[in-house]
Structure formats: C-alpha cells, structure tokens
Protein backbone atom coordinates (compact mmCIF):
# COMPACT_ATOMS: atom_id res chain seq x y z
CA UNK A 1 0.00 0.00 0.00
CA UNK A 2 2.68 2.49 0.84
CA UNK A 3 4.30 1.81 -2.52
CA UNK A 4 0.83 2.48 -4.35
CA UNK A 5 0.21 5.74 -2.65
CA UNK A 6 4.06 6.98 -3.41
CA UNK A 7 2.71 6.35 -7.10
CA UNK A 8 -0.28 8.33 -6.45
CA UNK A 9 2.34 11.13 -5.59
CA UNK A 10 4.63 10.42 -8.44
CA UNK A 11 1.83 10.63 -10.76
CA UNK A 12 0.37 13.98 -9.29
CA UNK A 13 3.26 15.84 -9.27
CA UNK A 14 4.14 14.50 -12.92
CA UNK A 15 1.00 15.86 -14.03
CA UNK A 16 1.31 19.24 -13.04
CA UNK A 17 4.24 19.41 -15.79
CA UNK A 18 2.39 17.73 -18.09
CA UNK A 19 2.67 18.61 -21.87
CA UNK A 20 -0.15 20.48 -23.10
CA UNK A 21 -1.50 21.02 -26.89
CA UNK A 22 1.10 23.81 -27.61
CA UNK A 23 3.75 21.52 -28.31
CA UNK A 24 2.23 19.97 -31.30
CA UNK A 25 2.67 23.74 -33.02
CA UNK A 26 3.93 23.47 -36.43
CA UNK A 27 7.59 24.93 -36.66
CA UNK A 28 10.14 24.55 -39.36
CA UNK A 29 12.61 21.62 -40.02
CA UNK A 30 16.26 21.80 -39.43
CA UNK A 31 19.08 20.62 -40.72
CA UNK A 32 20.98 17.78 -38.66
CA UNK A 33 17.70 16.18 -37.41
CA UNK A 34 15.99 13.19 -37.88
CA UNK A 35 12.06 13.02 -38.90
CA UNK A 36 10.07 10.66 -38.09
CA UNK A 37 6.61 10.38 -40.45
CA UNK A 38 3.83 8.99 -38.41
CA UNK A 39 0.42 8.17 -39.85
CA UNK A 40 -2.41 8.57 -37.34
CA UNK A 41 -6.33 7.56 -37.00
CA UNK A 42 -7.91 8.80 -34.21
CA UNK A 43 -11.52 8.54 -32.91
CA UNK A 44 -10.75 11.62 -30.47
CA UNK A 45 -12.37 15.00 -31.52
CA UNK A 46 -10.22 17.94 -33.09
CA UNK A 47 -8.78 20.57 -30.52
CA UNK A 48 -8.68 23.97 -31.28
CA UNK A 49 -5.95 25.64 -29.37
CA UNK A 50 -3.81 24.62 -32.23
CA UNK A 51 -3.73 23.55 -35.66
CA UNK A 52 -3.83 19.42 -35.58
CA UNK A 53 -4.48 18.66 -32.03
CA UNK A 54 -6.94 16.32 -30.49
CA UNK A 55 -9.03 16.81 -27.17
CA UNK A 56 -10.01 13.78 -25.08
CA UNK A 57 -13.62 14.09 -26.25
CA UNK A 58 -14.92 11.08 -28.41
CA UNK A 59 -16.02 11.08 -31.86
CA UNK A 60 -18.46 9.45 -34.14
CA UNK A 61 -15.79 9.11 -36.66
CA UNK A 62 -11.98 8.21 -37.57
CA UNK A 63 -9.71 10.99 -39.12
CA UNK A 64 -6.66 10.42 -39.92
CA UNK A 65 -3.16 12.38 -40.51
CA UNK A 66 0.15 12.41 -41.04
CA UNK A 67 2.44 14.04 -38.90
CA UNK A 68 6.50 14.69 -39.13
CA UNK A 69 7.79 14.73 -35.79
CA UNK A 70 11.57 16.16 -35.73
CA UNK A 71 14.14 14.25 -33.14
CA UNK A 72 16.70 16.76 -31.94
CA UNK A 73 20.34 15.79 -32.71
CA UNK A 74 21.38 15.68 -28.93
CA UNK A 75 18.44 13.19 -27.68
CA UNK A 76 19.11 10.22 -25.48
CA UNK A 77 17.06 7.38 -25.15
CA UNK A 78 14.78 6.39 -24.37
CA UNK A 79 13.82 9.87 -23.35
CA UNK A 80 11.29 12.69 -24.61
CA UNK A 81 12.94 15.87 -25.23
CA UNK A 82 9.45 17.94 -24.43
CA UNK A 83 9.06 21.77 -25.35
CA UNK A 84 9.10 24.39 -22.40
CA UNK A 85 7.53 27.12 -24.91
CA UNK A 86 7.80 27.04 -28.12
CA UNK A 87 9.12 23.58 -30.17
CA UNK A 88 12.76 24.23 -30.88
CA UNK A 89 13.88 21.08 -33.42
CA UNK A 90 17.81 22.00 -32.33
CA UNK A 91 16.11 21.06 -28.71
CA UNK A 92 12.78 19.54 -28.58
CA UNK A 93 11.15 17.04 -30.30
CA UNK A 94 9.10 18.97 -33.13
CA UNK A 95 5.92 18.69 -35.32
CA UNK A 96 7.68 19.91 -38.64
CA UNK A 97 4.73 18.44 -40.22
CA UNK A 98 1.25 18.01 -40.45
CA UNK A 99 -1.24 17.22 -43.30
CA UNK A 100 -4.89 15.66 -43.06
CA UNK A 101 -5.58 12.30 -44.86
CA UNK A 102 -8.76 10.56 -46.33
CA UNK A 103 -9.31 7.53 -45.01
CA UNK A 104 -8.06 6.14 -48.64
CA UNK A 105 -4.97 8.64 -48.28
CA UNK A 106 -4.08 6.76 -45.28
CA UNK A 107 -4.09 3.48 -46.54
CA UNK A 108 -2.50 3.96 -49.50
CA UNK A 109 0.75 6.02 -47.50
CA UNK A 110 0.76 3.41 -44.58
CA UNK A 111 1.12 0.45 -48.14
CA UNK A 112 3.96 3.16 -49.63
CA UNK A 113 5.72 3.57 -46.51
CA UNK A 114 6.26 0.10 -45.25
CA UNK A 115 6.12 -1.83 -48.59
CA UNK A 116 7.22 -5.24 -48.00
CA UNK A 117 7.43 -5.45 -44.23
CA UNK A 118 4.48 -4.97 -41.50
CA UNK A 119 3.29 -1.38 -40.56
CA UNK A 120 4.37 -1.38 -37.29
CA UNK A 121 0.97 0.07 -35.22
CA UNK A 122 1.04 1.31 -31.57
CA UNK A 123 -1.93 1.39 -28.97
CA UNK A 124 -1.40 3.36 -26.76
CA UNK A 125 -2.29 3.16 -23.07
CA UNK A 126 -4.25 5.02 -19.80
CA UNK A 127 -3.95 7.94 -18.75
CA UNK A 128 -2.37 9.42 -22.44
CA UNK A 129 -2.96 12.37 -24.48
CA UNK A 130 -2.56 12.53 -27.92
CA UNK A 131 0.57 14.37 -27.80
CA UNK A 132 1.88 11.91 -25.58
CA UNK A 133 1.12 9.26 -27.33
CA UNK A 134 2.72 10.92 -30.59
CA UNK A 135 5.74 11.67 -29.04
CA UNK A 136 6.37 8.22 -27.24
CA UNK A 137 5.48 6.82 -30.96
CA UNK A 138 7.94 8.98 -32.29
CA UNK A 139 10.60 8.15 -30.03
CA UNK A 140 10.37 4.23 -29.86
CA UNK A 141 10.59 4.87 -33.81
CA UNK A 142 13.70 6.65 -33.87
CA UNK A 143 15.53 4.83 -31.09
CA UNK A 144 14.42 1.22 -32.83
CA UNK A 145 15.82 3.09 -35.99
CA UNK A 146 13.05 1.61 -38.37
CA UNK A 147 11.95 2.19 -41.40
CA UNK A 148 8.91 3.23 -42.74
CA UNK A 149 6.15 5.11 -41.16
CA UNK A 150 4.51 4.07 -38.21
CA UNK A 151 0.63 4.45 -37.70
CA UNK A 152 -0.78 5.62 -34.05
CA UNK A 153 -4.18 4.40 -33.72
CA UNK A 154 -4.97 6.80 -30.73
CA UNK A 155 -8.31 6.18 -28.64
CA UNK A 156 -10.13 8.85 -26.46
CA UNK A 157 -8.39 8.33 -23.08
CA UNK A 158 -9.17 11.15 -20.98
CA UNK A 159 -5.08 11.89 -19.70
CA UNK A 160 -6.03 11.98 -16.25
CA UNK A 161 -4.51 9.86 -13.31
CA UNK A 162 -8.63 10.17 -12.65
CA UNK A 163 -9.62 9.17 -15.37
CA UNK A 164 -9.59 4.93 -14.96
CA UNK A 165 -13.06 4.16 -15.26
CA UNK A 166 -13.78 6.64 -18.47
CA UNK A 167 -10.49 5.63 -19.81
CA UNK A 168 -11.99 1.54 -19.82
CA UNK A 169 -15.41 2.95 -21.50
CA UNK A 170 -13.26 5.04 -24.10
CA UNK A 171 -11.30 1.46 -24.93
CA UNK A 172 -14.65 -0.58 -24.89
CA UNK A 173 -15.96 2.51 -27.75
CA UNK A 174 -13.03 2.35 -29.52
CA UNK A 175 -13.15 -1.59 -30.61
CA UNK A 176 -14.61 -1.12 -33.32
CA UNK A 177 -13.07 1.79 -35.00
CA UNK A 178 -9.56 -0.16 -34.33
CA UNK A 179 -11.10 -3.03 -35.85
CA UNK A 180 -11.99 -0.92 -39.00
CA UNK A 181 -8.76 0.31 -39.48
CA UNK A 182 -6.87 -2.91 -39.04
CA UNK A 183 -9.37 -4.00 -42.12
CA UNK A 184 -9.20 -0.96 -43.99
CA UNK A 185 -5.06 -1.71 -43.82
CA UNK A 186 -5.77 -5.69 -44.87
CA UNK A 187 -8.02 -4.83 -47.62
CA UNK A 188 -5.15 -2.23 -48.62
CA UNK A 189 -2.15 -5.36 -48.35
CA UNK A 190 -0.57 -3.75 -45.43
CA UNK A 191 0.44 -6.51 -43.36
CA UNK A 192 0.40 -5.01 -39.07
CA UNK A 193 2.87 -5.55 -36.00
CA UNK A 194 1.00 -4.18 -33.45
CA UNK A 195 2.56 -2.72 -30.16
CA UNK A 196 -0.35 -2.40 -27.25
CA UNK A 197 0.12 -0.66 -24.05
CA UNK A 198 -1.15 -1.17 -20.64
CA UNK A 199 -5.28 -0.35 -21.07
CA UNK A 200 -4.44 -0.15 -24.90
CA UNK A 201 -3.67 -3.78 -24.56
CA UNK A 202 -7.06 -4.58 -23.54
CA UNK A 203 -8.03 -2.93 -26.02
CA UNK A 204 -6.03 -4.56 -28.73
CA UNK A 205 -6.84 -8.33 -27.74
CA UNK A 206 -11.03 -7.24 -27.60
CA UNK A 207 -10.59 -6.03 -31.11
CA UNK A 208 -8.55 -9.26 -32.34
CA UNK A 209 -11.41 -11.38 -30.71
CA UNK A 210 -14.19 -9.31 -32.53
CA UNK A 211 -12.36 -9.82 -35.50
CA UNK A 212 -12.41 -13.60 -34.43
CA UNK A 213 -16.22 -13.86 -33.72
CA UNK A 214 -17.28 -12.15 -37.22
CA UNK A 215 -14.86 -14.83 -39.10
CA UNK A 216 -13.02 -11.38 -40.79
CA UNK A 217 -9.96 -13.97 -41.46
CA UNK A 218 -8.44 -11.81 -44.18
CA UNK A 219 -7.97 -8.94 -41.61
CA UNK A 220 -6.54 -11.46 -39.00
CA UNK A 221 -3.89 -13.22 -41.67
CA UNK A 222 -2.36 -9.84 -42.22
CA UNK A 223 -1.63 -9.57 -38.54
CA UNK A 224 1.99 -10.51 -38.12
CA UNK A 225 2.62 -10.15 -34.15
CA UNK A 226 1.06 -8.68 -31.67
CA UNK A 227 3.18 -7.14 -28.57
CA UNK A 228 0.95 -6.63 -25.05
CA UNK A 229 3.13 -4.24 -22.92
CA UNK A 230 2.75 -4.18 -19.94
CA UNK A 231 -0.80 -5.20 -20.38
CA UNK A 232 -3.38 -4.23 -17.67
CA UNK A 233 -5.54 -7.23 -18.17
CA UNK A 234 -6.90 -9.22 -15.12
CA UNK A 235 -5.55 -12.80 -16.12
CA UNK A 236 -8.60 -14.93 -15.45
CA UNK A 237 -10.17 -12.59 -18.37
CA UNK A 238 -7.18 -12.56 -20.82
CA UNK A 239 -7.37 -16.58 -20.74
CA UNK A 240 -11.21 -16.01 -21.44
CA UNK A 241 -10.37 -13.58 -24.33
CA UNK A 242 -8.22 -15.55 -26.26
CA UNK A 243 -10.22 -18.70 -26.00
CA UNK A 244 -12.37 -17.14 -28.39
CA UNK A 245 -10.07 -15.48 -30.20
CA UNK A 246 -8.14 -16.98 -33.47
CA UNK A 247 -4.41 -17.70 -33.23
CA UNK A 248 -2.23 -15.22 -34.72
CA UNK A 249 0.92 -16.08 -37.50
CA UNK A 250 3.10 -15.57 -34.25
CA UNK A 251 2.76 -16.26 -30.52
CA UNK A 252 1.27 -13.38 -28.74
CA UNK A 253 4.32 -11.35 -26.70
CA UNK A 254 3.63 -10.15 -23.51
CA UNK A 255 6.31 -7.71 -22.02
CA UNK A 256 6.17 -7.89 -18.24
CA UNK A 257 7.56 -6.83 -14.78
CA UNK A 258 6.18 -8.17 -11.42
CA UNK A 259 7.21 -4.47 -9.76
CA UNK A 260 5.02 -3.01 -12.09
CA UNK A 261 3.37 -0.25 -9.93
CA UNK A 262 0.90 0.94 -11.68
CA UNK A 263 -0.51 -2.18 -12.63
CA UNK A 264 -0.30 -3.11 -8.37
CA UNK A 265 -2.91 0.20 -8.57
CA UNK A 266 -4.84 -0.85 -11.13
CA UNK A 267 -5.55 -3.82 -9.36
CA UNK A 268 -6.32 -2.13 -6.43
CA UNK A 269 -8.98 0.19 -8.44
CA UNK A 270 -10.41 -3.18 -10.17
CA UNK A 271 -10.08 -5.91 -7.20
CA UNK A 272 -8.41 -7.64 -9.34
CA UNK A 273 -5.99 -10.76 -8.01
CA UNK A 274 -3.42 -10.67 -10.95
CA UNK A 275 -2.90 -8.53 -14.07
CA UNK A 276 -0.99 -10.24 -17.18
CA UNK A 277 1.28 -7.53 -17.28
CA UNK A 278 2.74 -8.18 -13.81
CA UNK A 279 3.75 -11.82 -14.48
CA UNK A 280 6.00 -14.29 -12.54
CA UNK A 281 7.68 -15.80 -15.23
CA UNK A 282 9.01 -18.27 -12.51
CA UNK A 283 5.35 -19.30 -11.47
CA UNK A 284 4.60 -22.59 -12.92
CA UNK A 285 1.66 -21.30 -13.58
CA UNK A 286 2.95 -19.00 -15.65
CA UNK A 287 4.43 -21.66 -18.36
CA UNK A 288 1.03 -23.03 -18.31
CA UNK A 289 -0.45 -20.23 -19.64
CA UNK A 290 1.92 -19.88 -22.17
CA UNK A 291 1.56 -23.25 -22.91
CA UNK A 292 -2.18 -22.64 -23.05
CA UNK A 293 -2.50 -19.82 -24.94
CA UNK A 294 0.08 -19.46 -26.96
CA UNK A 295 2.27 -16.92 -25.38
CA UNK A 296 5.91 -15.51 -25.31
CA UNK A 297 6.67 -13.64 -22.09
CA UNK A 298 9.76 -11.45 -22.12
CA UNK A 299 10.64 -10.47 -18.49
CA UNK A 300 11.50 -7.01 -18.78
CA UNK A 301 12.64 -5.51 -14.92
CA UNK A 302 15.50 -5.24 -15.10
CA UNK A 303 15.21 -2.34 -18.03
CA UNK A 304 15.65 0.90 -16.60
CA UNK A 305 11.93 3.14 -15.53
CA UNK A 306 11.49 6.68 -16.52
CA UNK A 307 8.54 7.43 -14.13
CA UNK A 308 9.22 5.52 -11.31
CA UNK A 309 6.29 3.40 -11.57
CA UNK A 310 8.11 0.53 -13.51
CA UNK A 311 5.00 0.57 -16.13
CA UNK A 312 7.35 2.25 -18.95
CA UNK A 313 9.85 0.03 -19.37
CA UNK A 314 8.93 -1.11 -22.75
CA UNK A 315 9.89 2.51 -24.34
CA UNK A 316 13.56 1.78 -23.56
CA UNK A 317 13.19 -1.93 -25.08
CA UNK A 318 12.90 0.20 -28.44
CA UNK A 319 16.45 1.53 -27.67
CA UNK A 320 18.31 -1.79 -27.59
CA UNK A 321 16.26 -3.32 -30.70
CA UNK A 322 19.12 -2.48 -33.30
CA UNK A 323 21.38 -4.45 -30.89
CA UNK A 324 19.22 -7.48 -30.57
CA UNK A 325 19.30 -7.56 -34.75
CA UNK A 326 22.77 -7.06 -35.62
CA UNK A 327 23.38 -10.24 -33.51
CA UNK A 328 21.44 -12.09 -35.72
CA UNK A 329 18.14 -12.12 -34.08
CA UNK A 330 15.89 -10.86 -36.53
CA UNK A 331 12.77 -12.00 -34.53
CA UNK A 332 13.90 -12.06 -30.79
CA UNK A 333 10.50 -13.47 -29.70
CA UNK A 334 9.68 -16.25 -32.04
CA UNK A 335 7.96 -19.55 -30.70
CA UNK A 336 6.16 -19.83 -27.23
CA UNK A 337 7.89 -19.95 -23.19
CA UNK A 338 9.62 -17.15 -21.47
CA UNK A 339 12.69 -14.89 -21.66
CA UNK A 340 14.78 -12.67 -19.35
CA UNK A 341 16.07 -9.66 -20.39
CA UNK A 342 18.75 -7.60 -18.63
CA UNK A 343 19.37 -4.00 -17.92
CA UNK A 344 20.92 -3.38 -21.73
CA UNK A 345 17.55 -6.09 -23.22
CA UNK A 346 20.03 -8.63 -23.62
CA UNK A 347 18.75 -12.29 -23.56
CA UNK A 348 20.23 -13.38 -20.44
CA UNK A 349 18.40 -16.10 -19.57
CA UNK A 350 14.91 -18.65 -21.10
CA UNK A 351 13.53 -20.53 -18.44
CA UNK A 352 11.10 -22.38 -20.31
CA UNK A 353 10.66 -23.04 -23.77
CA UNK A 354 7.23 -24.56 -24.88
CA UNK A 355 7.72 -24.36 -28.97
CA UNK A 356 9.23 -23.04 -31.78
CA UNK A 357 12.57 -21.43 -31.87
CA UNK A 358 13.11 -18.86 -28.77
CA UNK A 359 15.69 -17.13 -30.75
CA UNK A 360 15.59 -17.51 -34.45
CA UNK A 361 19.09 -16.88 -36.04
C-alpha cells in the first residue's frame, strides 16, 4: 500500500508538468535532425488551441493524418525531449509536419511507406494524451531506428490519473473503429505488428477477438505479431479472451515486470488478483499459460523506468532493438515460453521453452 500511494504522488506531481496542446505547433525543419513520419487515425475530436491537435472528447468518426515529428540531434534514449515554450527542433522534439488524410490517403501512404514489411501500429495506453502518445510513438521509432512510417491508432483516453473508469469505457468505444482500421489496412495489403500498451492492450486483444467472432480472417492473416506491454488485463479474463479469439501467424508477446506499480494500482482500483502484465515468469503457472495460450513472455525488470512506476519500461526496449538484430536475431520473440532480459535487453536467460525457436538466427 505504501508503494501504491508513493505512485499516487509520483503521478500527481508528474501531471502538473504535463505537456499540453502547444507543443504539437507546427515549426520549421532543421538541418541535422531526424524526422520521423507517423500516420495517425484517431476517434478523439479535433482541438482547437492549435492547428492538428486532439481533445479527449470522443467522436463518431476516424480521421486520420500524417504528422512529421523532428528528433533533436542531442536526444538520449529512451527519453522525450518535451518543449518548455515554443518547439525548438535543435532542442525539442518537433511537429515539422502536419497534413490531413482521407481515409483512402491513409491506406494507401501506410502500403507506400512500409512496402514489404508490417506497418508497425502502436496502442497506446491510460492515462495518455494525444501528444503523448505521438511523441512516445515517435521516439520508440527513432531509437528502434526503423523504417517506414509508423501508424498511431490513438483512442479517447481522458489523460487523467482520474480518469480509470472513463479511460476503460473510451477502450470498450473504440473496438470497433480499431477493428476498421486494421481491415481498412488488410483490404489495402498492409500486413500489421502491433505494439499495445497497458489499457491499450485490452483494447487490442477485444478487437482481435471481434475480428475472431465475425470470421473477418483476411484482416486477421495480415496480422503478423502482436506485442501486449505491460498489459493491464486481469488474467482470469485474458485466458477467457483468447479462447475465443483466433491464433495469430506468431505467438502473442507479452512484455512484463512483477514491480510493475501501476498495474499493483490498477488492481487495487479493479479488485483484481493478478494482471498479465505483472507476471512471474518463474510461477509454474505462468508456463502453463503460455503453454495454453500461446504466449511468449519477455521479463522485462530489469530495463531501466522513466517514471518511477516501472509501467514504462517497454519505451527503452525500443532503444536496444538495433542491438538485438545485428546479432542475428531478426525475430527475438519467435515460438512460445519465457525470456529474461537484462538492464541493456540482452537475452540473459529462457527458463522455459514450450515451442518453436526462442531465438531464431
């Protein structure tokens, strides 16, 4: 309990520096940067503070963008370099760019952009704003050094450490715009990794299993991986979702940390007994599940925490992705059973492996 309320504190006083809408302001590029071209749909409504922002209210509809986000030449990862005033690209990440898309437009970049490899898609979590989300997209991109553009499917979550309850309802609306773009991207030959945070993760797995229930197997086949970070999914229910839900090209990934704090809250707030995201990989019953279900679970603790609630680990795992592929391992996670990942995300240890190839070479 004391450790929950310090994260009440943590949180509070994190959110009264919070970045607001004025750091999405368009400003121009500069030389010596690196862009990043992100291709949003959103079901939030338009802001008006500032040209291409998004509020927390929910809409009836999807609209879509693309967005150029600048990475100063001096960042360090996994970190967000946020504006104090206005967006300085030398300094700050940036919005150089920012352009609305048809719903056709969008498809048609997110095919162009990521050709012959999956259009890598990020959910993000509770408590987010768009911004937030934009930037953390933006700087997993950049650190992971991938190509392509990367598409934010960004949900109405109200960014508020208040917020839990509206935050679920805003997920539970949002299932089936997220299944209509992960369609609209099949239909389109855009083949989908899809990175799901925290709430976002609930998210993603309700939308697979709707996909599962109305037999849309086309949309499901283009789905190469799907990555649950952190997710803050009571475990009796995940093992109920995914018995109805298809199985994937891939083993679903979990990422998790059993000194997850804010997932030790959320369970509080929810009553509920365990959360996926807070795993034991050395729990038998942990290798049953994966066994079960089909599941890889990376145990990520010992990667360092920006917050201090241990439930943003997975934004440094972008970091030490380049590493993890120039020694070969193209596909880190491939087959089912359970990894260990040390302070740098290097495989240090599998205590179980249940099928496939744990590390493909």
């Amino acid at each position: 309990m004391r450790q929950i309320l310090a994260l009440f504190l943590l949180v509070l006083l994190a959110a009264c520096a919070r970045p607001g809408s004025q750091v999405l302001a368009l400003v121009k590029p500069q030389t010596g940067t690196r862009t990043v071209s992100i291709l949003v749909a959103t079901n939030r409504t338009p802001g008006h503070e500032v040209e291409g922002a998004f509020t927390s209210g929910r809409s009836e509809r999807l609209r879509y963008a693309e967005v150029i986000v600048s990475i100063p030449p001096h960042h360090k990862p996994p970190q967000i370099e946020w504006p104090n005033g206005k967006p300085d690209p030398a300094n700050t990440f940036a919005v150089v760019g920012n352009r609305s898309l048809t719903r056709d437009e969008f498809v048609i970049l997110a095919r162009r952009n990521n050709r012959d490899k999956p259009a890598g898609v990020f959910v993000h979590g509770y408590n987010y704003s768009y911004q937030e989300a934009l930037f953390r997209l933006a700087q997993m991109s950049s650190d992971a050094a991938l190509d392509g553009a990367p598409i934010l499917f960004d949900w109405p979550s109200q960014a508020s450490l208040t917020g839990y309850i509206a935050d679920r309802d805003a997920a539970a609306f949002s299932r089936d715009d997220f299944a209509s773009v992960l369609s609209d991207l099949a239909r389109g030959g855009v083949r989908t990794d899809i990175l799901a945070h925290s709430m976002g993760a609930w998210l993603a797995v309700e939308t697979i299993r709707q996909l599962s229930l109305t037999k849309q197997n086309d949309t499901l086949s283009r789905i190469d991986e799907l990555i649950l970070a952190a997710p803050d999914i009571d475990i009796d229910l995940l093992g109920r979702q995914l018995a109805m839900t298809d199985r994937l090209r891939r083993p679903i990934v979990i990422l998790a940390a059993k000194d997850d704090l804010a997932l030790a809250l959320s369970r509080r707030l929810a009553g509920s007994a365990a959360t996926a995201g807070a795993l034991d990989i050395n729990d038998p019953r942990t290798r049953q599940l994966a066994a079960r279900d089909n599941l890889m679970i990376i145990d990520i603790s010992s990667l360092p925490s920006m917050s201090g609630s241990n439930h943003d680990r997975f934004a440094a795992l972008a970091a030490v992705y380049p590493q993890l592929r120039s020694q070969g391992r193209t596909n880190p996670v491939a087959g089912t059973g359970a990894l260990v990942l040390n302070g740098v995300g290097a495989v240090v240890s599998a205590p179980f492996k249940l099928g496939g190839a744990a590390l493909s070479q």
